[in-house]
Protein backbone atom coordinates (compact mmCIF):
# COMPACT_ATOMS: atom_id res chain seq x y z
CA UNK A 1 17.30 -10.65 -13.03
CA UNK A 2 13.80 -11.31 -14.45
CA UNK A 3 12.12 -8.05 -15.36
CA UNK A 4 8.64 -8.14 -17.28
CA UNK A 5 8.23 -7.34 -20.70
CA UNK A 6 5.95 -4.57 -20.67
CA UNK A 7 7.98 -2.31 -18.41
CA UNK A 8 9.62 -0.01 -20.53
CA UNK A 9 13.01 1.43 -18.98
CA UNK A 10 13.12 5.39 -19.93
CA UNK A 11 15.86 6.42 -17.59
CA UNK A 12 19.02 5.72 -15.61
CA UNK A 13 19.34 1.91 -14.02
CA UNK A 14 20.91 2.54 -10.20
CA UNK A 15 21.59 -0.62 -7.90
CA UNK A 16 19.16 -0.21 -3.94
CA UNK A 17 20.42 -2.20 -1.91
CA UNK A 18 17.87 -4.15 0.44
CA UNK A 19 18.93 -6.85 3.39
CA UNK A 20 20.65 -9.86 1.87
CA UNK A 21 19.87 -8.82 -1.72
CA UNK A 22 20.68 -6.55 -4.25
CA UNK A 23 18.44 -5.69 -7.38
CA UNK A 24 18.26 -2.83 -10.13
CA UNK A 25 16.02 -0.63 -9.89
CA UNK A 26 14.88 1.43 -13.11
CA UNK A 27 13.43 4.79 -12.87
CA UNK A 28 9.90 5.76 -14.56
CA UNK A 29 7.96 8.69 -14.71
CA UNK A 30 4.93 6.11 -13.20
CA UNK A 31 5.54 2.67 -12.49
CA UNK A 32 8.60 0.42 -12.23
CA UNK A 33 8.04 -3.21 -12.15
CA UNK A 34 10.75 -5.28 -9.97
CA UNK A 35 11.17 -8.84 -9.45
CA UNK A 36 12.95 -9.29 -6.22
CA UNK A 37 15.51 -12.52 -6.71
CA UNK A 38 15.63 -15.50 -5.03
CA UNK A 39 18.79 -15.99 -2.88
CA UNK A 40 19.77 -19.32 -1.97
CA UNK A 41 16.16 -20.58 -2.71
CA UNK A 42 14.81 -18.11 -0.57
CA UNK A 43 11.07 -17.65 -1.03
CA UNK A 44 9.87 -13.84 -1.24
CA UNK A 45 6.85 -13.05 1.23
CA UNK A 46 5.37 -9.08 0.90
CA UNK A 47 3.92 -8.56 3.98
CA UNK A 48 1.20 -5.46 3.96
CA UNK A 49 0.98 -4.22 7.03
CA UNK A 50 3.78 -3.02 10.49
CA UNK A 51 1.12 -3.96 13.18
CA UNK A 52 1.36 -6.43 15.43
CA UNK A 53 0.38 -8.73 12.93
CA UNK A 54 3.03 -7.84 10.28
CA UNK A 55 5.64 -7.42 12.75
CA UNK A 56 5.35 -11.46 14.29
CA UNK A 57 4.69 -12.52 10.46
CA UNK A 58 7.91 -10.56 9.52
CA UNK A 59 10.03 -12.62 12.43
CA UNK A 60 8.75 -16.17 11.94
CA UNK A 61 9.01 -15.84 8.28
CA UNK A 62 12.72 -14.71 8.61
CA UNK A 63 13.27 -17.56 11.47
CA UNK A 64 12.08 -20.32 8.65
CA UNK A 65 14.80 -18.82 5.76
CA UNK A 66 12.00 -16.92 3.97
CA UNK A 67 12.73 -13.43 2.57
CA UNK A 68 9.76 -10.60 3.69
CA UNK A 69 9.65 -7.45 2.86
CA UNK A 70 6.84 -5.29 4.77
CA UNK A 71 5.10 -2.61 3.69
CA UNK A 72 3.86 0.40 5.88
CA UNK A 73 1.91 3.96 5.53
CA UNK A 74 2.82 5.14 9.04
CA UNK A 75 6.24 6.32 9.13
CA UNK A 76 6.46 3.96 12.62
CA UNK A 77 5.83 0.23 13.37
CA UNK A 78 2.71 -0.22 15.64
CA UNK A 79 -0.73 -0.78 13.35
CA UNK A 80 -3.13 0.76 15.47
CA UNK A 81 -0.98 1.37 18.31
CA UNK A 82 1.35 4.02 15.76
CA UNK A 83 -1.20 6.22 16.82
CA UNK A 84 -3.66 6.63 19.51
CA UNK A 85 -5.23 8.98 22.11
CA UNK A 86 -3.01 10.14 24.74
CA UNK A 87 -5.48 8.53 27.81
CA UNK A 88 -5.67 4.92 25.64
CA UNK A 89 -4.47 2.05 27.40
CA UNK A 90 -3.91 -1.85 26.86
CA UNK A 91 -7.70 -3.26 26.50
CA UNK A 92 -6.29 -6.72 27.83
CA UNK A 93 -4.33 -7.81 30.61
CA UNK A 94 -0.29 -7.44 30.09
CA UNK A 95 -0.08 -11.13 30.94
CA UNK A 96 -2.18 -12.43 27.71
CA UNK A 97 -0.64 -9.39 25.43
CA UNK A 98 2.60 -10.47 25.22
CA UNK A 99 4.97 -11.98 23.02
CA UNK A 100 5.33 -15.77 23.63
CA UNK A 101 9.68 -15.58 23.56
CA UNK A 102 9.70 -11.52 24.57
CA UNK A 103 7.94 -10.94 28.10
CA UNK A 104 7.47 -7.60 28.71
CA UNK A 105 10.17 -5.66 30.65
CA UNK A 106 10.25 -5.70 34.43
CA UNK A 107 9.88 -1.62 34.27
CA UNK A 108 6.31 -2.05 32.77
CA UNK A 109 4.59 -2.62 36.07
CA UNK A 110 0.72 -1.61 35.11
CA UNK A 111 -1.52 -4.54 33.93
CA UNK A 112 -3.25 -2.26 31.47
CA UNK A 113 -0.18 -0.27 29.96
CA UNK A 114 -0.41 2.92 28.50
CA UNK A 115 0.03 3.79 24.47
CA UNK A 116 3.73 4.83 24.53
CA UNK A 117 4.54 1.46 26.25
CA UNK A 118 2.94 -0.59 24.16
CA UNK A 119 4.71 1.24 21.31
CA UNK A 120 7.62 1.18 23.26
CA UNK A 121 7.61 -2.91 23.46
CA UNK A 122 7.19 -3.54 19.93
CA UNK A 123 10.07 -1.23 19.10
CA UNK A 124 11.53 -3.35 21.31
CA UNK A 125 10.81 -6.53 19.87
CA UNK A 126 11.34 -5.27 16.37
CA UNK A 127 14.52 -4.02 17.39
CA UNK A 128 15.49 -7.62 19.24
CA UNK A 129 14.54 -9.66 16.07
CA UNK A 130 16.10 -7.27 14.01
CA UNK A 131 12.78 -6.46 11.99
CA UNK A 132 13.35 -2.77 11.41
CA UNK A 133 15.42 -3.47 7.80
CA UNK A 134 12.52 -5.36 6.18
CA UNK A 135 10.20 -2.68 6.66
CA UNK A 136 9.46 -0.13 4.04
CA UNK A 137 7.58 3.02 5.69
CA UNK A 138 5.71 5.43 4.01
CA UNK A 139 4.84 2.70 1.88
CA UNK A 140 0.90 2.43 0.69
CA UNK A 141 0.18 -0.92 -1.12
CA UNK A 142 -2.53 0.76 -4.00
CA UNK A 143 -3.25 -3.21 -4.75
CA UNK A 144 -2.04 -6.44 -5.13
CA UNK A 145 -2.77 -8.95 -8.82
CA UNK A 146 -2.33 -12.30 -8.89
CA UNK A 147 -0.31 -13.58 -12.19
CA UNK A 148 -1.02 -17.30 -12.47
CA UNK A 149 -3.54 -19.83 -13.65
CA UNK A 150 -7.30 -19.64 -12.47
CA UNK A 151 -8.74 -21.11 -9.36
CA UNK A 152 -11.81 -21.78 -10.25
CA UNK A 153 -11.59 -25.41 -11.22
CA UNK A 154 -8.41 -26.31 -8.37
CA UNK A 155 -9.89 -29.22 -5.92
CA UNK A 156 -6.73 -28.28 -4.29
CA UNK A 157 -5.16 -25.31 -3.01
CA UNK A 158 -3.11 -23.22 -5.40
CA UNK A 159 -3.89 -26.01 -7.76
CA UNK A 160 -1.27 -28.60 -6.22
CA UNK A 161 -1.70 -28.33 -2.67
CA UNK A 162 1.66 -26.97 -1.94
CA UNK A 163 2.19 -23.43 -0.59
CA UNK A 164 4.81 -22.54 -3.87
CA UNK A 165 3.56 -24.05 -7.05
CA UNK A 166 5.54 -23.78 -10.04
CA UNK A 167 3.09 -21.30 -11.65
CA UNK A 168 2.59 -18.06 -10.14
CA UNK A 169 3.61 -14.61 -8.62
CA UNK A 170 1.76 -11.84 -6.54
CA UNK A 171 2.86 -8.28 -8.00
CA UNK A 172 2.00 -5.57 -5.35
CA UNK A 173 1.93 -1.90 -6.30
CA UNK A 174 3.57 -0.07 -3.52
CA UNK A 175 3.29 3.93 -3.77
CA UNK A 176 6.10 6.37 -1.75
CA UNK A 177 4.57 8.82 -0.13
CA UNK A 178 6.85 9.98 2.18
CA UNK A 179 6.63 13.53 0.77
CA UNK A 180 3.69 14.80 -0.67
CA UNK A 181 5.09 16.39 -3.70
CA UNK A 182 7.18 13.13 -5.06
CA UNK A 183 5.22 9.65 -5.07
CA UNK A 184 6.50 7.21 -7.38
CA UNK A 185 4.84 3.49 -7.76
CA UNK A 186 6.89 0.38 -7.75
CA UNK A 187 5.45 -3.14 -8.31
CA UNK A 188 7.33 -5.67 -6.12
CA UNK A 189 6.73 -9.63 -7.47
CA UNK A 190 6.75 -11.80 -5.19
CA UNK A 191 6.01 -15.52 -4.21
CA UNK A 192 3.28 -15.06 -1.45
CA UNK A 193 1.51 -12.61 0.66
CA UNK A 194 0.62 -11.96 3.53
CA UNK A 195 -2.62 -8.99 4.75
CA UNK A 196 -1.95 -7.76 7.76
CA UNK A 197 -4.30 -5.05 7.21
CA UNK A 198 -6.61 -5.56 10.88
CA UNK A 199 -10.30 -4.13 11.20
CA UNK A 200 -9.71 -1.11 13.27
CA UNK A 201 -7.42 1.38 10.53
CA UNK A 202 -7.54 3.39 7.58
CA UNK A 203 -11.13 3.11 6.28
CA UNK A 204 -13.11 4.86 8.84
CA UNK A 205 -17.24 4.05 9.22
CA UNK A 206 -19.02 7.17 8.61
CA UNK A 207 -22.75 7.64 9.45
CA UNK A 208 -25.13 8.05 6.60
CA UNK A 209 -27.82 10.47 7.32
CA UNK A 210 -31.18 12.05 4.51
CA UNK A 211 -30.61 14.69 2.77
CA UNK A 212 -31.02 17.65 5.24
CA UNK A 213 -29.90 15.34 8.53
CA UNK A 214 -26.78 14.91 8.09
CA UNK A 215 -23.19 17.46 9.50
CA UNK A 216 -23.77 19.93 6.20
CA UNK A 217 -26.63 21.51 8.08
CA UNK A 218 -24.48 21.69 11.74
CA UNK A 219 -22.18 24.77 11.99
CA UNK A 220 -19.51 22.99 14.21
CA UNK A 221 -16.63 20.76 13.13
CA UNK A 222 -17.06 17.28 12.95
CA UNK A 223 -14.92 14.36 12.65
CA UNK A 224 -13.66 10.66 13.24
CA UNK A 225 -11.81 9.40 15.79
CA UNK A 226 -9.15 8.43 13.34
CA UNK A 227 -8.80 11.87 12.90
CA UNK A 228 -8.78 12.62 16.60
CA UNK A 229 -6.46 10.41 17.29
CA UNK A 230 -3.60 11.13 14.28
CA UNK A 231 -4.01 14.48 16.28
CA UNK A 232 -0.66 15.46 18.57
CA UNK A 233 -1.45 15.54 22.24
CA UNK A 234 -1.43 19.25 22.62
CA UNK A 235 -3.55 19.87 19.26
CA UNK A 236 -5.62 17.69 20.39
CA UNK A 237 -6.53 19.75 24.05
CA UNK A 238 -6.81 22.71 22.15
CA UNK A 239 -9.41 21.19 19.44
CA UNK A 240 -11.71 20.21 21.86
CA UNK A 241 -10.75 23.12 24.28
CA UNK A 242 -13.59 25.10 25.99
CA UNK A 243 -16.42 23.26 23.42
CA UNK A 244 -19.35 21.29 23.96
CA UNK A 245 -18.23 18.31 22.12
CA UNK A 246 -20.53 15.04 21.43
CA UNK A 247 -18.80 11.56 21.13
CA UNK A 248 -21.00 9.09 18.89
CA UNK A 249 -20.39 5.51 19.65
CA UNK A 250 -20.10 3.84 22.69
CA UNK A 251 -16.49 1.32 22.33
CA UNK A 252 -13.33 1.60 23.80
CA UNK A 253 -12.64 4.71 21.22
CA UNK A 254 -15.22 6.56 22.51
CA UNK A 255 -14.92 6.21 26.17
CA UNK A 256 -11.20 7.17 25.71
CA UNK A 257 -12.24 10.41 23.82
CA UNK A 258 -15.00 11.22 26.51
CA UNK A 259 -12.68 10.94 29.05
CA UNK A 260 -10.55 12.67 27.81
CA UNK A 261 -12.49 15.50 26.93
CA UNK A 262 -14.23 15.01 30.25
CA UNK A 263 -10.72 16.37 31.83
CA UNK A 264 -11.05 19.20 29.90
CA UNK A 265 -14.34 20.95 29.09
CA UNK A 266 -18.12 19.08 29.47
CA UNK A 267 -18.93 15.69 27.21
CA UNK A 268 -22.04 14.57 26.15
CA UNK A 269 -21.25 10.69 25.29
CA UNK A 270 -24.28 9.16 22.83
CA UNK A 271 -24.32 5.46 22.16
CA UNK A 272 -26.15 5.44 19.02
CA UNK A 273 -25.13 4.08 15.68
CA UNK A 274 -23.27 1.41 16.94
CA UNK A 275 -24.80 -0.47 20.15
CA UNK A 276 -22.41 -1.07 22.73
CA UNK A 277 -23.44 -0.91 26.26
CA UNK A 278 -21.60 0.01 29.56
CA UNK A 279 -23.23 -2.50 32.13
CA UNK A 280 -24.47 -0.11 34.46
CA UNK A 281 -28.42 0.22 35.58
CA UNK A 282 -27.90 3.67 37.56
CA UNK A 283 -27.10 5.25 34.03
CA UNK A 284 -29.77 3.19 32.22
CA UNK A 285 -27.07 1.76 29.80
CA UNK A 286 -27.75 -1.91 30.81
CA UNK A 287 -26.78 -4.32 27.90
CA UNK A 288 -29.54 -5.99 26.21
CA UNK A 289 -27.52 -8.72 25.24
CA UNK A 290 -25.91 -11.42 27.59
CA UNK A 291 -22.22 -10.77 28.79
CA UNK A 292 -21.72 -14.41 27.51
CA UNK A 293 -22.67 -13.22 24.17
CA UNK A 294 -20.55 -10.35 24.54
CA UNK A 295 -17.34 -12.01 25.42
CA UNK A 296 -17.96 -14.51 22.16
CA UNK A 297 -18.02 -11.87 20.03
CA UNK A 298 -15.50 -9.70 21.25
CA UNK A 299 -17.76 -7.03 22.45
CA UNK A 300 -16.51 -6.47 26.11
CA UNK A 301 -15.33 -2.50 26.80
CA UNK A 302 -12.80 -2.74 29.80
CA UNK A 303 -12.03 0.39 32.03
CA UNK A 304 -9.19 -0.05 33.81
CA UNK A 305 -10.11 3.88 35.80
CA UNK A 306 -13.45 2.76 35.52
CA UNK A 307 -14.32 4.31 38.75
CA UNK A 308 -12.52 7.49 37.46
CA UNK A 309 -15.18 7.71 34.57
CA UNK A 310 -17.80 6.95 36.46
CA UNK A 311 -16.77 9.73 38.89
CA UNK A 312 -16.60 12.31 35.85
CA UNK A 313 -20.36 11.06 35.36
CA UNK A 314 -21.60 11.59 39.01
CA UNK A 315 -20.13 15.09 38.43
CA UNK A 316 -21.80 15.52 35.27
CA UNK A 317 -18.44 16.37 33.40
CA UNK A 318 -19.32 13.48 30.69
CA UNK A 319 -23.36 13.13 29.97
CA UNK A 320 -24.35 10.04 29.20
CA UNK A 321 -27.60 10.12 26.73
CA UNK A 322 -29.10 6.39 24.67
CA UNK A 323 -30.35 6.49 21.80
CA UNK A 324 -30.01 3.58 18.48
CA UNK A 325 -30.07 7.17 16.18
CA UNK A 326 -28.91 10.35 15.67
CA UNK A 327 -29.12 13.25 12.89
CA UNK A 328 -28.33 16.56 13.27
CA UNK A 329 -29.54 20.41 13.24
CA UNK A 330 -27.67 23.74 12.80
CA UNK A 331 -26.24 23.44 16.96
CA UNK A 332 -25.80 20.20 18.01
CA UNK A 333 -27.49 16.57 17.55
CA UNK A 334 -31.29 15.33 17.52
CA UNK A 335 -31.30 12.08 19.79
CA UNK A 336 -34.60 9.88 20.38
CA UNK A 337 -36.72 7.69 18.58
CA UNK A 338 -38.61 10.61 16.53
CA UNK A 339 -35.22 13.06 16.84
CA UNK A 340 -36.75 15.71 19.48
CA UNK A 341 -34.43 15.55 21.70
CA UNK A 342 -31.89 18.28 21.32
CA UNK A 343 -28.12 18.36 22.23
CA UNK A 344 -25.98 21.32 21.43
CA UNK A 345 -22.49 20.64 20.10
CA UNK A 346 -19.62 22.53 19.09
CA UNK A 347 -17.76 19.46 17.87
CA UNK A 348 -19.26 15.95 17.15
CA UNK A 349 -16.45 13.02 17.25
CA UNK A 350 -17.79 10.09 15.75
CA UNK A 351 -16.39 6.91 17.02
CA UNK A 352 -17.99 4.70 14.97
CA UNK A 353 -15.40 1.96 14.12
CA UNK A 354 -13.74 1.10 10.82
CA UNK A 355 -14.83 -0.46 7.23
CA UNK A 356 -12.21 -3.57 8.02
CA UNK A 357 -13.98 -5.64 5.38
CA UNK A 358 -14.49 -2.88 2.62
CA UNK A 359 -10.41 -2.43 3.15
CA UNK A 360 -9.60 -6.03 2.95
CA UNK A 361 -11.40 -6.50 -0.37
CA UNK A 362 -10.09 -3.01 -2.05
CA UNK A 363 -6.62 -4.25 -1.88
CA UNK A 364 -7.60 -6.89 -4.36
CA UNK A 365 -7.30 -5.49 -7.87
CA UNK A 366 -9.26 -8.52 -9.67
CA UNK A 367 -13.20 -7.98 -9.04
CA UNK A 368 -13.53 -12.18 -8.09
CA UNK A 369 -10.92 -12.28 -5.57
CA UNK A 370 -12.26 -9.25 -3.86
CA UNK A 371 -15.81 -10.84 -4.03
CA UNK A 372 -14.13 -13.82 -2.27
CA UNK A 373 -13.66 -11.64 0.81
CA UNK A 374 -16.69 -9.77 1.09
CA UNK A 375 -19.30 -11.39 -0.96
CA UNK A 376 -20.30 -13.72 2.46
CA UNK A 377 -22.04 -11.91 5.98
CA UNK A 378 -18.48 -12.78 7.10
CA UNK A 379 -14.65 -13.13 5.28
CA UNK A 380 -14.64 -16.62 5.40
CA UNK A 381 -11.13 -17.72 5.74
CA UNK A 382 -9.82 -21.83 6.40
CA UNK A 383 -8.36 -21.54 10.03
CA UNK A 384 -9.23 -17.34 9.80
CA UNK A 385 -6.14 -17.51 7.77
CA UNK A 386 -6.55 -18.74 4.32
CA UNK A 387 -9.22 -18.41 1.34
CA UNK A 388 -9.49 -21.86 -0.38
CA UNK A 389 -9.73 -20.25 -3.79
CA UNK A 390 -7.15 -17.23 -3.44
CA UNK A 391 -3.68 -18.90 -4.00
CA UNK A 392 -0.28 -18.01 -2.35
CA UNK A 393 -2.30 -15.62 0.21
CA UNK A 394 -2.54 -15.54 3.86
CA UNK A 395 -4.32 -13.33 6.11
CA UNK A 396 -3.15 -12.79 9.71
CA UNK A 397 -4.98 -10.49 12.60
CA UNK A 398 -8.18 -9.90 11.13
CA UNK A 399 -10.30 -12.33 12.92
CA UNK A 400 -11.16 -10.86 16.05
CA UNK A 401 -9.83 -12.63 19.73
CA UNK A 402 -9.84 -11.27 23.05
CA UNK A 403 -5.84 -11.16 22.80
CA UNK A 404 -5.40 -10.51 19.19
CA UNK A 405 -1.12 -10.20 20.27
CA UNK A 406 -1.23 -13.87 21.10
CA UNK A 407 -3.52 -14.98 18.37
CA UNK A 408 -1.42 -13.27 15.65
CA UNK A 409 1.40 -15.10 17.02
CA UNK A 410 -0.12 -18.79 17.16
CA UNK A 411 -1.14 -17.84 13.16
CA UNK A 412 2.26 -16.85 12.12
CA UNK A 413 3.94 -20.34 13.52
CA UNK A 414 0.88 -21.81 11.75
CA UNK A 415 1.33 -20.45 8.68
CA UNK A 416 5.13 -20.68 8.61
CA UNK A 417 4.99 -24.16 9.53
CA UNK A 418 2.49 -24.64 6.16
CA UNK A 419 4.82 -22.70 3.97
CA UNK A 420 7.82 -24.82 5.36
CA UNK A 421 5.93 -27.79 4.25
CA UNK A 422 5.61 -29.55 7.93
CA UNK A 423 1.66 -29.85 6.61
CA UNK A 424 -0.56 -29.68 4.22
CA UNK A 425 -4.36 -28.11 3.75
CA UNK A 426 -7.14 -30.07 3.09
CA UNK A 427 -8.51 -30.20 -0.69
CA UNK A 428 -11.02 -27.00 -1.37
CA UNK A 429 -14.32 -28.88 -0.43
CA UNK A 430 -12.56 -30.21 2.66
CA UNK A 431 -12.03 -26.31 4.05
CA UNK A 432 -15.12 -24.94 2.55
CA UNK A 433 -17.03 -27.50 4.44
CA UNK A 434 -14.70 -26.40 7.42
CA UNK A 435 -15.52 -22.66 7.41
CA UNK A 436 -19.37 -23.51 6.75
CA UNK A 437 -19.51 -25.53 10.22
CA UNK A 438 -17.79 -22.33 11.54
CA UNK A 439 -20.26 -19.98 10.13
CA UNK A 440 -22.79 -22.07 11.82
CA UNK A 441 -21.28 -21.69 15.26
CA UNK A 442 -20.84 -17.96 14.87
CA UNK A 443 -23.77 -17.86 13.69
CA UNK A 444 -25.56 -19.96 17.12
CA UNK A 445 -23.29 -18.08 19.27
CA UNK A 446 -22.81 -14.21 18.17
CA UNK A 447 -25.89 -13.80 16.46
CA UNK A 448 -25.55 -10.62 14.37
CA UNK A 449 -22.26 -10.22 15.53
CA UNK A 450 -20.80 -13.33 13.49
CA UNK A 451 -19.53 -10.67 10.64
CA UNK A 452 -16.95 -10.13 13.21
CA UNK A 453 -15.15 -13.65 13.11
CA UNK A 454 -14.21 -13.90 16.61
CA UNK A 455 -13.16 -16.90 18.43
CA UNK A 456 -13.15 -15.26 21.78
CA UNK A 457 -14.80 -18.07 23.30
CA UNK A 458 -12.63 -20.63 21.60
CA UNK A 459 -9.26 -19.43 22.06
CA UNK A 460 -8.12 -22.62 23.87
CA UNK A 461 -9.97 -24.93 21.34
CA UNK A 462 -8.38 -22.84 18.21
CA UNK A 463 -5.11 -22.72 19.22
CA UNK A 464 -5.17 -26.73 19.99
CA UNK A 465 -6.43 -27.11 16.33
CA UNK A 466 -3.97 -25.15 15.04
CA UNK A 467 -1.08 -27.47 17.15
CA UNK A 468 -2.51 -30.76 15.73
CA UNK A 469 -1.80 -29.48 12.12
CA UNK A 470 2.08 -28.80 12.99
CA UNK A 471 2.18 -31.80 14.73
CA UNK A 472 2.42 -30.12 18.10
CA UNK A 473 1.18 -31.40 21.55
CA UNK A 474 -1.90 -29.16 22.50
CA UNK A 475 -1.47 -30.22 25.90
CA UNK A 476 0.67 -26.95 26.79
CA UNK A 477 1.51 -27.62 30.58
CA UNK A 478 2.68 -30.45 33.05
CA UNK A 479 0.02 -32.75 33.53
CA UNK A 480 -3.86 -33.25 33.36
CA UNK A 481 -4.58 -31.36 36.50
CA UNK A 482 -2.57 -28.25 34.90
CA UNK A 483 -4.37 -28.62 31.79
CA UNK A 484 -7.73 -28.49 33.15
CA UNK A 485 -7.59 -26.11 35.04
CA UNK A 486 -4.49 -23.40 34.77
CA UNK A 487 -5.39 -20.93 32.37
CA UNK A 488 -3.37 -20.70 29.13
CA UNK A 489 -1.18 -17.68 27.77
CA UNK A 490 1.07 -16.65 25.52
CA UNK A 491 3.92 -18.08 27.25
CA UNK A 492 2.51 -21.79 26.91
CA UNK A 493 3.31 -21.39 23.32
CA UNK A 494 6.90 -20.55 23.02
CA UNK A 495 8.57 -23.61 21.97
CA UNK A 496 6.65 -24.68 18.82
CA UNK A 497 8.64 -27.92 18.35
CA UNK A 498 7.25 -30.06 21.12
């Protein structure tokens, strides 16, 4: 076994045994440094990230011969399903969240199912694909450095075009933190990686506010819905118990949290700081945009008790109040252009989305790479998967889709296919030139939403692009007729081979 030269070995060497391999391990009082070995050829992928994401990357690298190894904070599989509010509920139909080649059980009858069944079906399908011993939990990836020659001059990808070139390793520094008293840091070295970090975790998007505006001056409690949401059901209830609490942000997080505190005490629900509208003129939350605009950009908030909520507004159990900004006083929030307006609070929730961007580049431990990622208005990524200049790197589930489930999975068998070698990527200029004639439809059709990457209205159109590089027929179903005018799913997907 290859172990680096600067890692000095102070103690004891004891043998961990991981699935298929076997490697030493040395004990330090700070770092280790392990390079995992290649069985049988076997190519090792880290994979940051149990979500959705990492779990299909996990299984189609594993179906291909490749060895992953995935890394995890939450002591559970699930991304952003690991934890969520007790009232949350599938945001797309069950039909197009779904694994192509693991429908969801018959028992799941609901189109929109709840939290603990979607956490229940990817246990399942973890459990099915045997997933479960490739995962490391309580694992936090502090950052990830590339050991190989520069990019900067490569007119091809990773220098030769090929996904393994002869020069070159990832080592990812992987902290335990499964108690809070012992972490120890490991560096894993490793062929490629894969982020399956996703925009909605971890790095939470807190308001800035002048000096004298901002929650120092309120005497209640506030928080994200991050927080909220790590929360157990019951702590939960009693945190927002009998208060006047304020929800900031008008997406699928906050109407959750409003309704749910609707149930229990009196909301006040502000859509300021990030502009998301419920289409309803009654309430005088009309969108200003087009609903054609939101659907491209991934903007549409689905209610599946939608006339529930809107019965908790008639009764004035959630109070809906517009506004673009907010600061607050000593009881509550100021709301309105000039901040007269006056709304007393006990507790302020802000949900106010995540820094997705700001986590994808401070993985990155070299400056340029990180600058890569978020020195455009967008991460602009070759088929929302790959950075022409960052070798041996994929990223999977951060573009945005309105089924990110069957996305993720169409990326995986893309990707897998290009580490297997069934194609090849275009020289650098070739996919820079690609991604700038995508920046320019985002840019025509989201507007200032194009940071977000979506391909909502191009799901179809993607996935056939992505089918013509693994030599696939994008025609999915039997004959033209069916084509035109069936809609597509997951389950058109499931045999890649044809």
């Amino acid at each position: 076994m290859k172990i680096c030269t600067n890692c000095q070995i102070k103690e004891d060497i004891k043998d961990i045994a991981l699935p298929e391999i076997k490697f030493k391990f040395f004990f330090l009082p700070t770092i280790a440094e392990i390079a995992l070995p290649e069985i049988m050829d076997k190519k090792q992928v880290a994979i940051v990230g149990a979500g959705v994401s990492g779990l299909l990357a996990c299984k189609y690298c594993l179906s291909k011969g490749f060895h992953p190894i995935v890394f995890d904070t939450e002591p559970d599989i699930g991304g952003v399903w690991a934890k969520t509010i007790k009232t949350t509920t599938l945001q797309s139909p069950k039909p197009f969240y779904q694994f192509s080649d693991f429908p969801w059980p018959t028992s799941v009858t609901d189109v929109f199912p709840t939290g603990q069944q979607i956490r229940d079906y990817l246990r399942s399908y973890a459990t099915h694909f045997d997933l479960i011993p490739h995962i490391r939990f309580h694992s936090r990836v502090k950052g990830i450095s590339y050991d190989g020659p520069s990019s900067e001059t490569w007119s091809l990808w990773n220098g030769t075009g090929e996904p393994f070139p002869p020069e070159g390793k990832w080592n990812v520094t992987v902290e335990s933190i499964q108690t809070a008293t012992t972490r120890r840091q490991v560096v894993y070295t490793v062929d490629f990686v894969i982020l399956c970090l996703g925009r909605f975790k971890d790095v939470p998007n807190i308001p800035e506010f002048p000096a004298g505006k901002g929650p120092e001056v309120f005497r209640g409690q506030v928080i994200h819905s991050m927080e909220y949401a790590a929360m157990d059901a019951k702590v939960a209830e009693e945190f927002v118990k009998g208060k006047k609490v304020v929800v900031v942000g008008f997406g699928k997080t906050g109407l959750d949290i409003a309704r749910e505190c609707s149930s229990i005490n009196v909301s006040k629900f502000v859509e300021s700081h990030i502009k998301r509208k419920l289409p309803l003129t009654k309430f005088n939350i009309v969108p200003q945009r087009s609903f054609s605009k939101d659907i491209r950009s991934c903007k549409i908030t689905y209610l599946p008790n939608r006339n529930d909520f809107f019965d908790e507004v008639e009764k004035g159990s959630i109070k809906l109040k517009k506004s673009q900004t907010f600061s607050f006083y000593n009881a509550g929030i100021l709301i309105g252009d000039d901040h007269s307006t006056q709304i007393e609070a006990e507790v302020v929730i802000y949900a106010t989305g995540f820094k997705g961007v700001q986590k994808l580049k401070d993985i990155f431990e070299s400056s340029r790479f990180g600058e890569f990622i978020a020195g455009s208005p967008r991460v602009p990524l070759y088929r929302e998967c790959i950075h022409p200049q960052i070798p041996q790197l994929a990223i999977i589930g951060f573009s945005e889709s309105l089924s990110n489930l069957y996305i993720s999975e169409m990326r995986s068998k893309w990707l897998v296919a290009l580490l297997e070698g069934v194609f090849k990527l275009p020289s650098v200029k070739e996919m820079q030139k690609d991604i700038v004639q995508w920046d320019d439809y985002m840019n025509q059709s989201t507007g200032e939403y194009h940071y977000r990457s979506s391909i909502g209205a191009l799901e179809i159109w993607y996935n056939d692009q992505l089918c013509k590089d693994m030599g696939m027929n994008p025609m999915r179903k039997n004959g033209p007729l069916a084509n035109l005018f069936e809609p597509y799913g997951p389950i058109d997907y499931t045999k890649i081979e044809d």
